[in-house]
N, C-alpha and C. Protein backbone atom coordinates (compact mmCIF):
# COMPACT_ATOMS: atom_id res chain seq x y z
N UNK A 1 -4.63 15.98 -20.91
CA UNK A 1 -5.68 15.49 -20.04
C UNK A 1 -5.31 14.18 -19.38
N UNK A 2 -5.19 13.27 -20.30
CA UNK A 2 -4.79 11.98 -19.59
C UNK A 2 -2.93 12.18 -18.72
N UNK A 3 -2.09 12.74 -18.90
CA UNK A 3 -0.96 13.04 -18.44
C UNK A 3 -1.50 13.68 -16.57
N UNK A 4 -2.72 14.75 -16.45
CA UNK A 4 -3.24 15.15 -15.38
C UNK A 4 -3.67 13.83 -14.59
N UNK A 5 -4.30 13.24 -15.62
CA UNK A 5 -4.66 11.88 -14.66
C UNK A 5 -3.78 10.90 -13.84
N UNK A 6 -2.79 10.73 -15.03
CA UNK A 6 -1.78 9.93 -14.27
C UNK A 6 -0.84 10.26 -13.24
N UNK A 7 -1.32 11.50 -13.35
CA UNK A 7 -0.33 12.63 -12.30
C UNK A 7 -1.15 12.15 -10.91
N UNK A 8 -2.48 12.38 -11.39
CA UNK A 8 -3.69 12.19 -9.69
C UNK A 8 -3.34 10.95 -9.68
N UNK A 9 -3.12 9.84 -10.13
CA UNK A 9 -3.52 8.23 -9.69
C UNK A 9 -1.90 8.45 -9.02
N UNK A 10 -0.85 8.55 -9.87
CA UNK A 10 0.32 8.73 -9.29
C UNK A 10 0.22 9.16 -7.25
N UNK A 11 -0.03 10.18 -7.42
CA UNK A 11 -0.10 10.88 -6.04
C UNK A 11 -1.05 10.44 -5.28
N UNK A 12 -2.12 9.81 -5.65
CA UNK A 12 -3.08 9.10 -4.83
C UNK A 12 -2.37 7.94 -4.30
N UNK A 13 -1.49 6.88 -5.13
CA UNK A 13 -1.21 5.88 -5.04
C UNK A 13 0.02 5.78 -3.96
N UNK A 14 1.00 6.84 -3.82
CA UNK A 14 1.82 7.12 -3.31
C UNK A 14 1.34 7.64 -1.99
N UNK A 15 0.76 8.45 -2.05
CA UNK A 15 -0.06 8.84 -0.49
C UNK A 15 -0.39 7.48 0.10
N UNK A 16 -0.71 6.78 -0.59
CA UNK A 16 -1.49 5.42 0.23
C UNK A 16 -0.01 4.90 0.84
N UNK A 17 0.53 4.44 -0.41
CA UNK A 17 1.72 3.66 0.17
C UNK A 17 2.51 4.21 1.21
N UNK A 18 2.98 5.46 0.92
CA UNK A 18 3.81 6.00 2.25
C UNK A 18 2.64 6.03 3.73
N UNK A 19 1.50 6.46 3.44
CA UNK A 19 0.59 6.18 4.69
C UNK A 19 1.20 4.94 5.48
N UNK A 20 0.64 4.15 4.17
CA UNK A 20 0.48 2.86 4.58
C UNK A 20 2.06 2.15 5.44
N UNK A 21 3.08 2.58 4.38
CA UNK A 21 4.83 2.51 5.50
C UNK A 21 4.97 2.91 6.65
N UNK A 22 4.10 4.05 7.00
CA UNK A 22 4.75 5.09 8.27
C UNK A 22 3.70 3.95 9.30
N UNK A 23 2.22 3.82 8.98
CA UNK A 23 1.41 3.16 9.60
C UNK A 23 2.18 1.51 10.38
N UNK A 24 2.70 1.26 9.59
CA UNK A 24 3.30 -0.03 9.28
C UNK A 24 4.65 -0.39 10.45
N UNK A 25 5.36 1.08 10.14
CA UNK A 25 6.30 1.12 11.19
C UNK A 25 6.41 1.72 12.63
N UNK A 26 5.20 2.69 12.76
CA UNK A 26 4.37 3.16 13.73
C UNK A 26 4.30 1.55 14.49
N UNK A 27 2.89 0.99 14.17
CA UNK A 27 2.56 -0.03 14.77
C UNK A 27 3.78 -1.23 15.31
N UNK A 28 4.51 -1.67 14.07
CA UNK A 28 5.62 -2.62 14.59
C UNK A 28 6.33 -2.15 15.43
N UNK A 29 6.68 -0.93 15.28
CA UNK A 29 7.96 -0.73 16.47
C UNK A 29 7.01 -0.25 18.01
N UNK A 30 6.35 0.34 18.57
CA UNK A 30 5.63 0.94 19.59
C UNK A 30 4.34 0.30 20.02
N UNK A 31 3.65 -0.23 19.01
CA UNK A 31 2.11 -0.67 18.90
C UNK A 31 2.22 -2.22 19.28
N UNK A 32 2.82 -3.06 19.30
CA UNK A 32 2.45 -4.01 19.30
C UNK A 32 3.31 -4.87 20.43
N UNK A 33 2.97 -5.84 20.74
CA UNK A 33 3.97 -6.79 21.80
C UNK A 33 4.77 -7.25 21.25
N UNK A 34 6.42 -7.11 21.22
CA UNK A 34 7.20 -7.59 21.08
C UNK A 34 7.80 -9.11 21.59
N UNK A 35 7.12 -9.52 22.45
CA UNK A 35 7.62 -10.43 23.63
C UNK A 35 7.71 -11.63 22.46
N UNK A 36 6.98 -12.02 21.92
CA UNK A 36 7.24 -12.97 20.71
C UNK A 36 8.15 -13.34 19.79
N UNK A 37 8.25 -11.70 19.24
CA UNK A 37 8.80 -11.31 18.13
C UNK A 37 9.85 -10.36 17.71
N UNK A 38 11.02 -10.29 17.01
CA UNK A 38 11.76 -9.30 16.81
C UNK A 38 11.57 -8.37 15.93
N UNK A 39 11.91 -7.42 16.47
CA UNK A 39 11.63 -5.75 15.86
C UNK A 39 11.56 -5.98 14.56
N UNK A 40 13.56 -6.37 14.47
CA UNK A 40 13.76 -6.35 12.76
C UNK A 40 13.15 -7.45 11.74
N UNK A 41 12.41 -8.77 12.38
CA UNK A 41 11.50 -9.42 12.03
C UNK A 41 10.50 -8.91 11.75
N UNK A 42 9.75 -8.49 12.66
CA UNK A 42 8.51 -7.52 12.12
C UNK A 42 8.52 -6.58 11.20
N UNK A 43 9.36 -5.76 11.31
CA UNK A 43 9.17 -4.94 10.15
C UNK A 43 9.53 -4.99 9.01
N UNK A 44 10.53 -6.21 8.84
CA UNK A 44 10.59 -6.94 7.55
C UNK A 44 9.96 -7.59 6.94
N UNK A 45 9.00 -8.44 8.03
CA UNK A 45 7.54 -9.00 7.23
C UNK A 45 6.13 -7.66 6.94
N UNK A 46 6.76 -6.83 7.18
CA UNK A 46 5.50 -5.44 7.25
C UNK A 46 6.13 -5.02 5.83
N UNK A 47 7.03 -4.60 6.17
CA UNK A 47 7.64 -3.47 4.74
C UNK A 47 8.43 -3.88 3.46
N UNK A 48 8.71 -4.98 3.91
CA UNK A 48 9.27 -5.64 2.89
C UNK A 48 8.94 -5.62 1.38
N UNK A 49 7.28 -6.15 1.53
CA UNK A 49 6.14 -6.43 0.64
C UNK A 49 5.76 -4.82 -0.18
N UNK A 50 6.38 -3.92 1.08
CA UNK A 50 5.74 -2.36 0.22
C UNK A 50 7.01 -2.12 -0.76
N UNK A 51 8.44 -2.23 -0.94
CA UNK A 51 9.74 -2.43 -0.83
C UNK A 51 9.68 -2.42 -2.61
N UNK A 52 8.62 -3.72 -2.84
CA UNK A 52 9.34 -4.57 -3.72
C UNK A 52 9.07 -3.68 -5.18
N UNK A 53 7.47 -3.34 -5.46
CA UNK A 53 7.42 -2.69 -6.41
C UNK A 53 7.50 -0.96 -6.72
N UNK A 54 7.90 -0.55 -5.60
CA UNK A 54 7.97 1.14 -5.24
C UNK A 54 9.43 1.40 -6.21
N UNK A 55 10.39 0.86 -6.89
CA UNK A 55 11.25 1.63 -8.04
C UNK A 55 10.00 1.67 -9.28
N UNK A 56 9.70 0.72 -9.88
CA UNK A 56 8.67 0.70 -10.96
C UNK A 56 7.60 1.91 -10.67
N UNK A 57 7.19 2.01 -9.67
CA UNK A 57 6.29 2.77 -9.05
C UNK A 57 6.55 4.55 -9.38
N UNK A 58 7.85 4.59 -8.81
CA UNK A 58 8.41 5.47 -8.92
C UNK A 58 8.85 6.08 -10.49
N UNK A 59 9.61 5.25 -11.54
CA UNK A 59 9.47 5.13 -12.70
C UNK A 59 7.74 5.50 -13.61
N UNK A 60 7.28 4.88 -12.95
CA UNK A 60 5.70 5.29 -13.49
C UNK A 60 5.82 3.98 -14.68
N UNK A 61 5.90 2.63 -14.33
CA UNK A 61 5.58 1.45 -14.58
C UNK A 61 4.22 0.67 -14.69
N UNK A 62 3.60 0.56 -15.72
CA UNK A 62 2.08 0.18 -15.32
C UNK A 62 2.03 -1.09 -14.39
N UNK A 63 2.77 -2.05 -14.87
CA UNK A 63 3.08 -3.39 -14.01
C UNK A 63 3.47 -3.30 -13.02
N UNK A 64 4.37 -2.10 -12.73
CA UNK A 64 4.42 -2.43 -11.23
C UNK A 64 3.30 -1.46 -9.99
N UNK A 65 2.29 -0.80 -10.88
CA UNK A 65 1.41 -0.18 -9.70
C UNK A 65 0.28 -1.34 -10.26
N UNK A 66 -0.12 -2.12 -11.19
CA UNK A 66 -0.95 -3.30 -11.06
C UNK A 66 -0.42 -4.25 -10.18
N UNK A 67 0.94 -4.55 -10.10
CA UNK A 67 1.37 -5.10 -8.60
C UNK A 67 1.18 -4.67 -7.67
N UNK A 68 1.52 -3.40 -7.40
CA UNK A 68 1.41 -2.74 -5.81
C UNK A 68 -0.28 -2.54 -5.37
N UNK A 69 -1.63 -3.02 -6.29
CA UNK A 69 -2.69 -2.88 -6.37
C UNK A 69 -2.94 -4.51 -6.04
N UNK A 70 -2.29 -5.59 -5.73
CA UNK A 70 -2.62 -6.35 -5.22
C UNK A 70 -1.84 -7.07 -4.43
N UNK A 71 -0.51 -6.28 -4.38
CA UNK A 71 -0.07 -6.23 -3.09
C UNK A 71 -0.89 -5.37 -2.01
N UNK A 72 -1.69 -4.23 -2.17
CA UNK A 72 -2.14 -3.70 -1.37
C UNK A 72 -3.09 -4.66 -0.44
N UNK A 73 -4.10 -5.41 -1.32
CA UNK A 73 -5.13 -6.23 -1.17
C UNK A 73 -4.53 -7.35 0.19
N UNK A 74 -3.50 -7.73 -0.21
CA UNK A 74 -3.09 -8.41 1.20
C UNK A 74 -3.10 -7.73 2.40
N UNK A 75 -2.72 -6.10 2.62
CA UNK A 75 -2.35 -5.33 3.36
C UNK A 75 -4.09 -5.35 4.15
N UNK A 76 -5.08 -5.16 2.68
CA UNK A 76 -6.39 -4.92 3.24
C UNK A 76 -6.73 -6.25 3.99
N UNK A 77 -6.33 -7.31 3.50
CA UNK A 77 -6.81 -8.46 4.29
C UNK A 77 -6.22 -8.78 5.44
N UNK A 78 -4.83 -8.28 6.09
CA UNK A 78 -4.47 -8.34 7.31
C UNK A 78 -4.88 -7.18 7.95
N UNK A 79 -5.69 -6.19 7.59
CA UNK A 79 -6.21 -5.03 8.04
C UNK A 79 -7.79 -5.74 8.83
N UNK A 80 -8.38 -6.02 7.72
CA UNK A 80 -9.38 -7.22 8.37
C UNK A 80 -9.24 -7.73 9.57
N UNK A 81 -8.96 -8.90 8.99
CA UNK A 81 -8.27 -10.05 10.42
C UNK A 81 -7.84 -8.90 11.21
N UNK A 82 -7.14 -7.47 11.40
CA UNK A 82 -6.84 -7.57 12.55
C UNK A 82 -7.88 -6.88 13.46
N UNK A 83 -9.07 -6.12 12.71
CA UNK A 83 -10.25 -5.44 13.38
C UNK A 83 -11.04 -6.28 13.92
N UNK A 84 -11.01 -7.27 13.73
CA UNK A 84 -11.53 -8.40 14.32
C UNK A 84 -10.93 -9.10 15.45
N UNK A 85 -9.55 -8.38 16.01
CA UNK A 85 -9.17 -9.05 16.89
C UNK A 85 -9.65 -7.91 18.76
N UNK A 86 -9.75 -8.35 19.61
CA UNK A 86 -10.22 -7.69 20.67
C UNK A 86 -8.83 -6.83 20.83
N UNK A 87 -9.33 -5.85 21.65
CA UNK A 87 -8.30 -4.41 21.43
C UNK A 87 -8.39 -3.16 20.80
N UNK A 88 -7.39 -2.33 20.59
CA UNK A 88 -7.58 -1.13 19.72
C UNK A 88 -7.71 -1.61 18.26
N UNK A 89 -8.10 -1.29 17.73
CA UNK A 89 -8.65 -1.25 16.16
C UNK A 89 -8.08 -0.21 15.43
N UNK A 90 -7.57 1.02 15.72
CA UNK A 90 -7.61 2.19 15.42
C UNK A 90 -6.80 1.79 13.96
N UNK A 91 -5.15 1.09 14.78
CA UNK A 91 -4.67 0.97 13.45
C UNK A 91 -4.85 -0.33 12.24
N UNK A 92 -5.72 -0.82 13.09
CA UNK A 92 -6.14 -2.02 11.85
C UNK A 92 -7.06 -1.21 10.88
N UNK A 93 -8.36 -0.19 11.18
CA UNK A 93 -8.83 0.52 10.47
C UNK A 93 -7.97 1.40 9.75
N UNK A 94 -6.98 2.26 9.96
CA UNK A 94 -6.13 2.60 9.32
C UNK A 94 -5.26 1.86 8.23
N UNK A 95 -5.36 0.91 8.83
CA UNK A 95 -4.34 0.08 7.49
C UNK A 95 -5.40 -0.37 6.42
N UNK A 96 -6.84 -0.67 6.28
CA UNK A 96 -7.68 -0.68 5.72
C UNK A 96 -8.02 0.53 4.85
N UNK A 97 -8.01 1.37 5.22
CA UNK A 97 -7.96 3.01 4.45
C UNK A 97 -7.19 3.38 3.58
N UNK A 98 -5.83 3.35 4.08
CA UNK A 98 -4.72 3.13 3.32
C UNK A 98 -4.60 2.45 2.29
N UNK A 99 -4.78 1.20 2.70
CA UNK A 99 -4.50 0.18 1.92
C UNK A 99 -5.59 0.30 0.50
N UNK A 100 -6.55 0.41 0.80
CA UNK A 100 -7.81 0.85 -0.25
C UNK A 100 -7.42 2.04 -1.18
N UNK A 101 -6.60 3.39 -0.49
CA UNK A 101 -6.19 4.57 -1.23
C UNK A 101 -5.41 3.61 -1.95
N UNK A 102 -4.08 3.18 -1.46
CA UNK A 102 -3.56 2.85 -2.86
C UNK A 102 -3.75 1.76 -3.66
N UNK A 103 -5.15 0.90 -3.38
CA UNK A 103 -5.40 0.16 -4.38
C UNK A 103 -6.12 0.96 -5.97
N UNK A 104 -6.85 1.72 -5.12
CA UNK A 104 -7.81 2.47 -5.94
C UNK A 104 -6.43 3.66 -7.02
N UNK A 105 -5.43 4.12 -6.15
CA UNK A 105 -4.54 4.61 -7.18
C UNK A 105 -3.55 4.08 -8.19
N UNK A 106 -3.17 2.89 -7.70
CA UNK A 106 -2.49 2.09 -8.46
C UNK A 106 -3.62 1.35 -9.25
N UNK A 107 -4.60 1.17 -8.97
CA UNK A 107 -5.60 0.57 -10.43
C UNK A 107 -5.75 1.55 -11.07
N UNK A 108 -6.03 2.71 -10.98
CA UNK A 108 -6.39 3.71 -11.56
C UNK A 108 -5.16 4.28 -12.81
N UNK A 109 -4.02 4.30 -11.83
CA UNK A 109 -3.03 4.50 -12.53
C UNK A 109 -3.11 3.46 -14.00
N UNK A 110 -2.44 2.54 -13.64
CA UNK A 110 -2.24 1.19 -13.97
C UNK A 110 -3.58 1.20 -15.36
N UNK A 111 -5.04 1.17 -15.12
CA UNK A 111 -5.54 1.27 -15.84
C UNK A 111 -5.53 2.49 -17.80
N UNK A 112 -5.16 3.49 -16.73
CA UNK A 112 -5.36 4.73 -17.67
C UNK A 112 -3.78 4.72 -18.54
N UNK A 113 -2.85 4.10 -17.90
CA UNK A 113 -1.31 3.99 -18.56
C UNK A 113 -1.53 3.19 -19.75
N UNK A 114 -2.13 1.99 -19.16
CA UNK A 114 -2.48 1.11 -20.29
C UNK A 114 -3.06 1.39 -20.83
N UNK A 115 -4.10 1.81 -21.12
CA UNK A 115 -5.33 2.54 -21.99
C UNK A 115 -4.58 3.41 -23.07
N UNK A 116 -3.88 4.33 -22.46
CA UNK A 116 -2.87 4.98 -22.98
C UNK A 116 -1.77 4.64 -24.11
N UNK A 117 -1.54 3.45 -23.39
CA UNK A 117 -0.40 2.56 -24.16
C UNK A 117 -0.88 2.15 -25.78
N UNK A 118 -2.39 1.64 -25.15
CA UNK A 118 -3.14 1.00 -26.60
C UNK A 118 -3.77 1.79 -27.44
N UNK A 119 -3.74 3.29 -26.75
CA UNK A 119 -4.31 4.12 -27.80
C UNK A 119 -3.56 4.90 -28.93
N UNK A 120 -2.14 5.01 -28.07
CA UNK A 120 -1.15 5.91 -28.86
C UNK A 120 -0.37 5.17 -28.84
């Protein structure tokens, strides 16, 4: 039972994150004005941050999807700020969605591993 679970938080959490990458590199490379900024700048300050805990993740690490659960939280807060800026929204709402799927899977995860941990 609990093995099914960690299977759903797993795949929930991962759906978010890859959403959340493709979203990420969608927008930096096509979506946005470059005139400022460089490509490979941008998408190193975008993806970088998704980068860091996705081996642990992958491993099925409780610490590192309680990381990637507040790494997400930043993602949601530049998702914010950016629906608030005049323009398309589409993908600032999107990165908000995302970003929420894999908070909610990586807590979820993260929660029930540990739970797990302390029971058996």
């Amino acid at each position: 039972m609990t093995t099914k679970r960690l299977n759903l938080y797993r795949g929930i959490t991962l759906l978010g994150w890859a959403s959340l990458g493709l979203l990420l590199l969608v927008w930096n490379t096509w979506l946005i004005d470059l005139h400022h900024h460089t490509l490979l700048g941008s998408l190193a300050i975008a993806l970088v941050p998704l980068l860091l805990p996705l081996r642990g993740i992958l491993q099925g690490e409780w610490r590192a999807y309680l990381a990637a659960a507040l790494l997400s939280l930043m993602y949601f807060m530049h998702g914010v700020t950016e629906a608030f800026q005049p323009g398309d929204n589409l993908p600032a709402s999107l990165e908000i969605a995302f970003s929420l799927i894999g908070f909610a899977g990586a807590l979820g995860y993260a929660h029930a591993a540990r739970s797990m941990r302390l029971d058996g």
